[in-house]
Protein backbone atom coordinates (compact mmCIF):
# COMPACT_ATOMS: atom_id res chain seq x y z
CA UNK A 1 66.12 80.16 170.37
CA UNK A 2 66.26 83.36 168.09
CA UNK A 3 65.52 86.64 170.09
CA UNK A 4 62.74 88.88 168.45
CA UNK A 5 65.70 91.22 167.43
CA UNK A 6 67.19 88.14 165.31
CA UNK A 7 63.73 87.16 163.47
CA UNK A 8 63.04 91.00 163.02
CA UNK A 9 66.74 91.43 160.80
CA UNK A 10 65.96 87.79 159.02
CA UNK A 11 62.49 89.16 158.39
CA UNK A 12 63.82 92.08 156.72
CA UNK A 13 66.63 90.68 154.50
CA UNK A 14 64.20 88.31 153.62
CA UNK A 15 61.88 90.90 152.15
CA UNK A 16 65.05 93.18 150.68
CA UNK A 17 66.62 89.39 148.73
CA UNK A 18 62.37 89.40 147.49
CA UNK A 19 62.07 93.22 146.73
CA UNK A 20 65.94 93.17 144.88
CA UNK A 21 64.92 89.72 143.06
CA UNK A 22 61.85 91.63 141.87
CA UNK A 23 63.37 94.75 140.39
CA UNK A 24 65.80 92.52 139.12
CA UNK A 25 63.21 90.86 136.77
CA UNK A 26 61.78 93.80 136.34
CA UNK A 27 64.67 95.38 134.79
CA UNK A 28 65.35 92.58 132.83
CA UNK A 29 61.70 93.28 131.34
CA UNK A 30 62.90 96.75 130.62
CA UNK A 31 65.99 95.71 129.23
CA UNK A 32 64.07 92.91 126.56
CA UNK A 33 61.94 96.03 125.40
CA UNK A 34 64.99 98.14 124.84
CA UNK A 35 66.70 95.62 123.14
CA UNK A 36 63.63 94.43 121.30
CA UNK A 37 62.56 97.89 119.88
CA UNK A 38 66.41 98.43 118.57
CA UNK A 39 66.16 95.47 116.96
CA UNK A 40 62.87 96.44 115.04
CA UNK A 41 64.21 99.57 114.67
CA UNK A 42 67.39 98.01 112.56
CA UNK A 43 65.21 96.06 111.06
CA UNK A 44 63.16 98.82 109.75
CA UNK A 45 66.36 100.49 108.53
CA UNK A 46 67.32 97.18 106.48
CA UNK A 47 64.09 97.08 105.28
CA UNK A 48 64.08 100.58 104.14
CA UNK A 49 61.68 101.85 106.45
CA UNK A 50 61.94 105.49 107.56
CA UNK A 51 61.65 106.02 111.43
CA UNK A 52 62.18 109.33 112.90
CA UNK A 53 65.37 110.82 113.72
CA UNK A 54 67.46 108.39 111.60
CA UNK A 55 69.14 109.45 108.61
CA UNK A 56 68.02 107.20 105.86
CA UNK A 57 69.99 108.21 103.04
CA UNK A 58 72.91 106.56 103.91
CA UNK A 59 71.03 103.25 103.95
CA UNK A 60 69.12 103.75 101.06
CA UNK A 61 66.01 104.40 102.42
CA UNK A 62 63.78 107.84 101.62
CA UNK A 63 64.66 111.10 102.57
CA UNK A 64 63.13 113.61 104.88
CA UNK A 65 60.29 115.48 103.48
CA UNK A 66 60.46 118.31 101.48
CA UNK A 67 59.58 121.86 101.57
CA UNK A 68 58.74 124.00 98.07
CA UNK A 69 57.98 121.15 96.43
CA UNK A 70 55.64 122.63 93.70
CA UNK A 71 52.55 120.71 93.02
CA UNK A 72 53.67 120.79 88.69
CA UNK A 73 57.23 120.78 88.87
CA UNK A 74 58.10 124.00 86.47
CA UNK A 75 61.26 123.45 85.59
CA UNK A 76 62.43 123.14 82.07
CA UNK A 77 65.74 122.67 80.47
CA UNK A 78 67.07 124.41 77.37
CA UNK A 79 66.88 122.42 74.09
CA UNK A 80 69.75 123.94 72.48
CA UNK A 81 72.91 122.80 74.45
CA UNK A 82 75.53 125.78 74.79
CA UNK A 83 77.94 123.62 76.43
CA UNK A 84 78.25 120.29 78.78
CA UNK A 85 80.57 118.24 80.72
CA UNK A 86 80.36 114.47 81.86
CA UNK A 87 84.27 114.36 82.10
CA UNK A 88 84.39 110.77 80.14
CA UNK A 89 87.44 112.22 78.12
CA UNK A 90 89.25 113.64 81.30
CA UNK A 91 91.90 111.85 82.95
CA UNK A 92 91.84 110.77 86.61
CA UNK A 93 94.01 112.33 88.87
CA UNK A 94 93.66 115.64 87.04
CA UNK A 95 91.47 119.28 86.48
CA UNK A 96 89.11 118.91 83.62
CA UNK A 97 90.44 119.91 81.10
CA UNK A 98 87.04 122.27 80.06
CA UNK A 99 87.19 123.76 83.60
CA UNK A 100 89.45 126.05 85.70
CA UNK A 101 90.01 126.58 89.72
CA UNK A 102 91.00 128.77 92.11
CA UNK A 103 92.86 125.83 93.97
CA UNK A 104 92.62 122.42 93.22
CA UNK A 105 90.56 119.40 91.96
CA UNK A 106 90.75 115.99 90.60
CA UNK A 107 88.73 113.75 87.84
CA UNK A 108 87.84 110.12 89.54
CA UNK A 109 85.60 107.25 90.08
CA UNK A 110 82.93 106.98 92.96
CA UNK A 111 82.05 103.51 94.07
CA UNK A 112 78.74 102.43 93.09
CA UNK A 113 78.18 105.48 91.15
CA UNK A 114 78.12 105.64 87.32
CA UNK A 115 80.82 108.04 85.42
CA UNK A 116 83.70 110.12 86.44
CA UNK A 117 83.02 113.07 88.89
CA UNK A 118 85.23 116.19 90.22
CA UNK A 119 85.90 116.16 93.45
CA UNK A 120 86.18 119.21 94.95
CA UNK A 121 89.21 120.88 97.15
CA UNK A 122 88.19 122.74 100.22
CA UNK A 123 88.23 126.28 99.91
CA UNK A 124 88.30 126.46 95.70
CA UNK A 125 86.05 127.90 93.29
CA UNK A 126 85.53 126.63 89.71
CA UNK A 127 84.41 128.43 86.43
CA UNK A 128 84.31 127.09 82.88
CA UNK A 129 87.29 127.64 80.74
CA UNK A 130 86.31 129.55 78.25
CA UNK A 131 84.25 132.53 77.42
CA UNK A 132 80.87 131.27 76.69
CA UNK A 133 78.21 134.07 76.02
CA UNK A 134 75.07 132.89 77.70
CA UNK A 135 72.22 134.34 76.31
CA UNK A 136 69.27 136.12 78.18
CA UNK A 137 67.50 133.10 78.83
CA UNK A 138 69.49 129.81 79.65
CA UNK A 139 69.23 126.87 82.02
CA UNK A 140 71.77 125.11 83.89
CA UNK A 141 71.83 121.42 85.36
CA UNK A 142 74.59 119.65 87.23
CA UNK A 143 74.61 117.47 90.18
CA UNK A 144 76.09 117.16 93.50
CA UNK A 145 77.36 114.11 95.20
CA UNK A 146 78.10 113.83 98.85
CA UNK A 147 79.99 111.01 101.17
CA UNK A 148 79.99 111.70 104.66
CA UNK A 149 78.90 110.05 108.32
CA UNK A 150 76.82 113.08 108.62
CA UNK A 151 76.00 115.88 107.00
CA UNK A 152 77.06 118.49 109.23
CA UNK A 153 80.43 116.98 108.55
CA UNK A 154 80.60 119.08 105.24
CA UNK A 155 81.34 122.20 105.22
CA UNK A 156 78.37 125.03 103.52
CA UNK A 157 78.89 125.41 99.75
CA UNK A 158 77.75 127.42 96.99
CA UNK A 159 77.29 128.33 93.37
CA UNK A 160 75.94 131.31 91.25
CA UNK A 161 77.11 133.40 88.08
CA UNK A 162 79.53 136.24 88.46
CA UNK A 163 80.09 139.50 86.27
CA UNK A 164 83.73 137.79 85.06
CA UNK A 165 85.21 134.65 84.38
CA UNK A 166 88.61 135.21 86.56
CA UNK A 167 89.63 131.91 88.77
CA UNK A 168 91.63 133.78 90.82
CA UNK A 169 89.16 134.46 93.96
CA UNK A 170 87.94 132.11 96.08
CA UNK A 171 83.83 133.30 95.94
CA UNK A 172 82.20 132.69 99.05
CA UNK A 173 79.45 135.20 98.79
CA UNK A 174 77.40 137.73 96.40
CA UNK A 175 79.52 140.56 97.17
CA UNK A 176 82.92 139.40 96.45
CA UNK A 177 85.48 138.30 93.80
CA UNK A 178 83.28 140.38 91.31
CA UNK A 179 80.19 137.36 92.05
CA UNK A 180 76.46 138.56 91.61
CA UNK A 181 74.53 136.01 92.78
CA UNK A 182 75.10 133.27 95.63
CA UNK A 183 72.94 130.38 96.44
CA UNK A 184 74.56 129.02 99.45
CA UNK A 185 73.71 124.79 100.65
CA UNK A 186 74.61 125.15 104.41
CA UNK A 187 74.54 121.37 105.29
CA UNK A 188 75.29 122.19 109.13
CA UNK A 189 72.45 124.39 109.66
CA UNK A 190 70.40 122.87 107.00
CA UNK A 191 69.34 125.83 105.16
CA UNK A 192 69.34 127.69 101.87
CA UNK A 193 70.94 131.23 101.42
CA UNK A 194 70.30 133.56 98.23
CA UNK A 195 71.92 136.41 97.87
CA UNK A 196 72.46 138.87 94.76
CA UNK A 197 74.74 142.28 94.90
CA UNK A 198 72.73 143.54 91.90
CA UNK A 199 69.71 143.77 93.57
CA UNK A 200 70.65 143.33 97.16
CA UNK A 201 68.12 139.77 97.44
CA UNK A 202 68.85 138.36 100.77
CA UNK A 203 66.85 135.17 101.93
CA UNK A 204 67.08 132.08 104.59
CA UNK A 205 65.21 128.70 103.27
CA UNK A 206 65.31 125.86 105.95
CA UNK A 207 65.86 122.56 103.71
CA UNK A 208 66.40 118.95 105.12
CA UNK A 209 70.16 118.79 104.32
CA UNK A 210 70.33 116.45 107.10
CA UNK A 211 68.93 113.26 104.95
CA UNK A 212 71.85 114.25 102.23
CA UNK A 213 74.88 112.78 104.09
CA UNK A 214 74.88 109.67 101.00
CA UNK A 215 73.30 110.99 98.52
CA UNK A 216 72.71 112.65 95.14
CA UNK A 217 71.48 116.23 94.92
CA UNK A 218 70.29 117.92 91.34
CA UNK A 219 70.56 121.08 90.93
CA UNK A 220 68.28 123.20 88.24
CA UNK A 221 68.46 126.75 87.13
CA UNK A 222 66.34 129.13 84.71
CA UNK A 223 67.58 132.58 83.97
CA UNK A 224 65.03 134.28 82.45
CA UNK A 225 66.79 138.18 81.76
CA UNK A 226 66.92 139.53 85.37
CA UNK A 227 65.12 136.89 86.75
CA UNK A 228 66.70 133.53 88.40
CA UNK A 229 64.91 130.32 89.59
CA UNK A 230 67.03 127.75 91.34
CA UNK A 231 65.66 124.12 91.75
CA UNK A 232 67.19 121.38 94.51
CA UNK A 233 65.75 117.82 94.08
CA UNK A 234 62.59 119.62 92.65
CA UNK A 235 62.44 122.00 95.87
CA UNK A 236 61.89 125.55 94.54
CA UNK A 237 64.06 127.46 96.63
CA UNK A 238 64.46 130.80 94.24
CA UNK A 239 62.23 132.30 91.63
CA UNK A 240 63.14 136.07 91.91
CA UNK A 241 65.24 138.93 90.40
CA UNK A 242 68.50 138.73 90.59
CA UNK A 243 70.37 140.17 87.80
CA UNK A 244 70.54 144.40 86.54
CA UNK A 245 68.96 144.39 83.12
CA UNK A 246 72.07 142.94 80.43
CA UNK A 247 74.44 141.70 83.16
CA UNK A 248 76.88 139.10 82.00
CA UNK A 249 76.86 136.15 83.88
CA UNK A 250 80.03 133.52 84.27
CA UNK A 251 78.74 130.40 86.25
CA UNK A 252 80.37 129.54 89.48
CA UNK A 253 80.56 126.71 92.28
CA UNK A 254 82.80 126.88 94.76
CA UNK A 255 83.51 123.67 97.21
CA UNK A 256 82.86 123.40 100.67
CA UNK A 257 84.81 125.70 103.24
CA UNK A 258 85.87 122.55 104.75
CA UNK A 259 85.65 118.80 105.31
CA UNK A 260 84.82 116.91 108.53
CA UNK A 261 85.50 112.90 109.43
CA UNK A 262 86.98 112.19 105.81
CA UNK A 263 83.75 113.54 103.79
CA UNK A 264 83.52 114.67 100.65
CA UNK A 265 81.72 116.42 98.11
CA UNK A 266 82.07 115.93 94.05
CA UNK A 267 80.28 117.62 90.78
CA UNK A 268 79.55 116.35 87.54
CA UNK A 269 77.00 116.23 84.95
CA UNK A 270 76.33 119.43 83.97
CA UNK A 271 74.54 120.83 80.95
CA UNK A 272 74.21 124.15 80.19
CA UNK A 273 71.40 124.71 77.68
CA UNK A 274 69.13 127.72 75.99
């Protein structure tokens, strides 16, 4: 016959074999609705649904919302073109032959993309090669291209106009390399810098660079005399002076400081126009 002592310890593994049996179907609950709302949540990115926190570009699906979005977009391009570059004459593997560099760059294809595109060597800067006099109201368009697991993983790039059109210096600001202006994409912090030496502009723009690690960026720009509006996706990020009355301007871009994980950044398309 079992001693109270006995039934008392079979009592109690008893109800510790009924409590771990229960928190083991309870977990297993848990563990369905983890594994349930993943699955929707793929789902949602295959279907092209945008869910917080996820970076949708790379899949295709719509990009974070953005700021300075003007209600009438105000842009407009130049119907007279003063010069343009696709690059359909260049040959892959080499510079363009319309453009120059402080470093180094190469003409080539981009999967699922249509035309030829520059990609762009860390650390160089690139001006057209030759001496174009832009007159004292132009507009510029070109576009950006970027291929990266995330965005942070590219380096913070810029472009502007500069008083000469020496390749020489690399031109990572407004105050060097003889530059006057500086709009600056900084993908890691996702924000926008302007800059100018001529009229000592400094401002800080937060932009949703994090939804841009696939993905195709425009870039539009009025000069209008002293005055400079820059335009990303539509996103009015400048619209003040920038420029000492008759300044020449030489435009500039200068590829990212450096490259994380294999990503990459190219340029093409551009059209200058007045």
């Amino acid at each position: 016959m079992m001693t109270l002592k006995q039934l008392s310890v079979i009592t109690l593994l008893s109800l510790f074999v009924q409590v771990t049996a229960s928190q083991a179907q309870i977990w297993k609950k848990v563990q369905r609705k983890l594994e349930d709302k993943a699955n929707q949540k793929v789902d949602d990115v295959l279907n092209g649904k945008k869910s917080s926190g996820t970076n949708q570009s790379a899949v295709g699906g719509a990009k974070e919302s953005r700021p300075y979005v003007e209600e009438v977009y105000s842009f407009t391009p130049g119907t007279k073109i003063i010069f343009e570059s696709d690059f359909k004459f260049d040959t892959k593997g080499l510079m363009p032959k319309k453009w120059k560099s402080s470093g180094s760059g190469s003409i080539l294809s981009v999967a699922d993309m249509p035309g030829k595109w520059l990609a762009l060597a860390e650390q160089s800067t690139y001006k057209i090669d030759s001496l174009i006099n832009n007159p004292g109201n132009f507009t510029v368009e070109f576009d950006i291209l970027t291929r990266s697991a995330e965005t942070a993983d590219i380096g913070a790039m810029s472009f502007g106009f500069a008083r000469d059109n020496a390749s020489k210096n690399l031109l990572i600001d407004a105050h060097n390399g003889n530059a006057i202006t500086n709009t600056q994409l900084h993908f890691h912090n996702q924000e926008v810098i302007n800059s100018s030496s001529d009229t000592d502009k400094y401002n800080t723009l937060d932009y949703p660079f994090a939804s841009y690690s696939n993905s195709l960026l425009h870039v539009a720009i009025t000069v209008e005399g002293e005055n400079m509006r820059v335009y990303i996706d539509k996103a009015k990020v400048l619209d003040t002076k920038m420029f000492k009355p008759a300044a020449t301007k030489f435009f500039y871009i200068t590829a990212p400081y450096s490259y994380e994980q294999g990503s990459k950044v190219y340029f093409g398309n551009f059209v200058m126009a007045k």
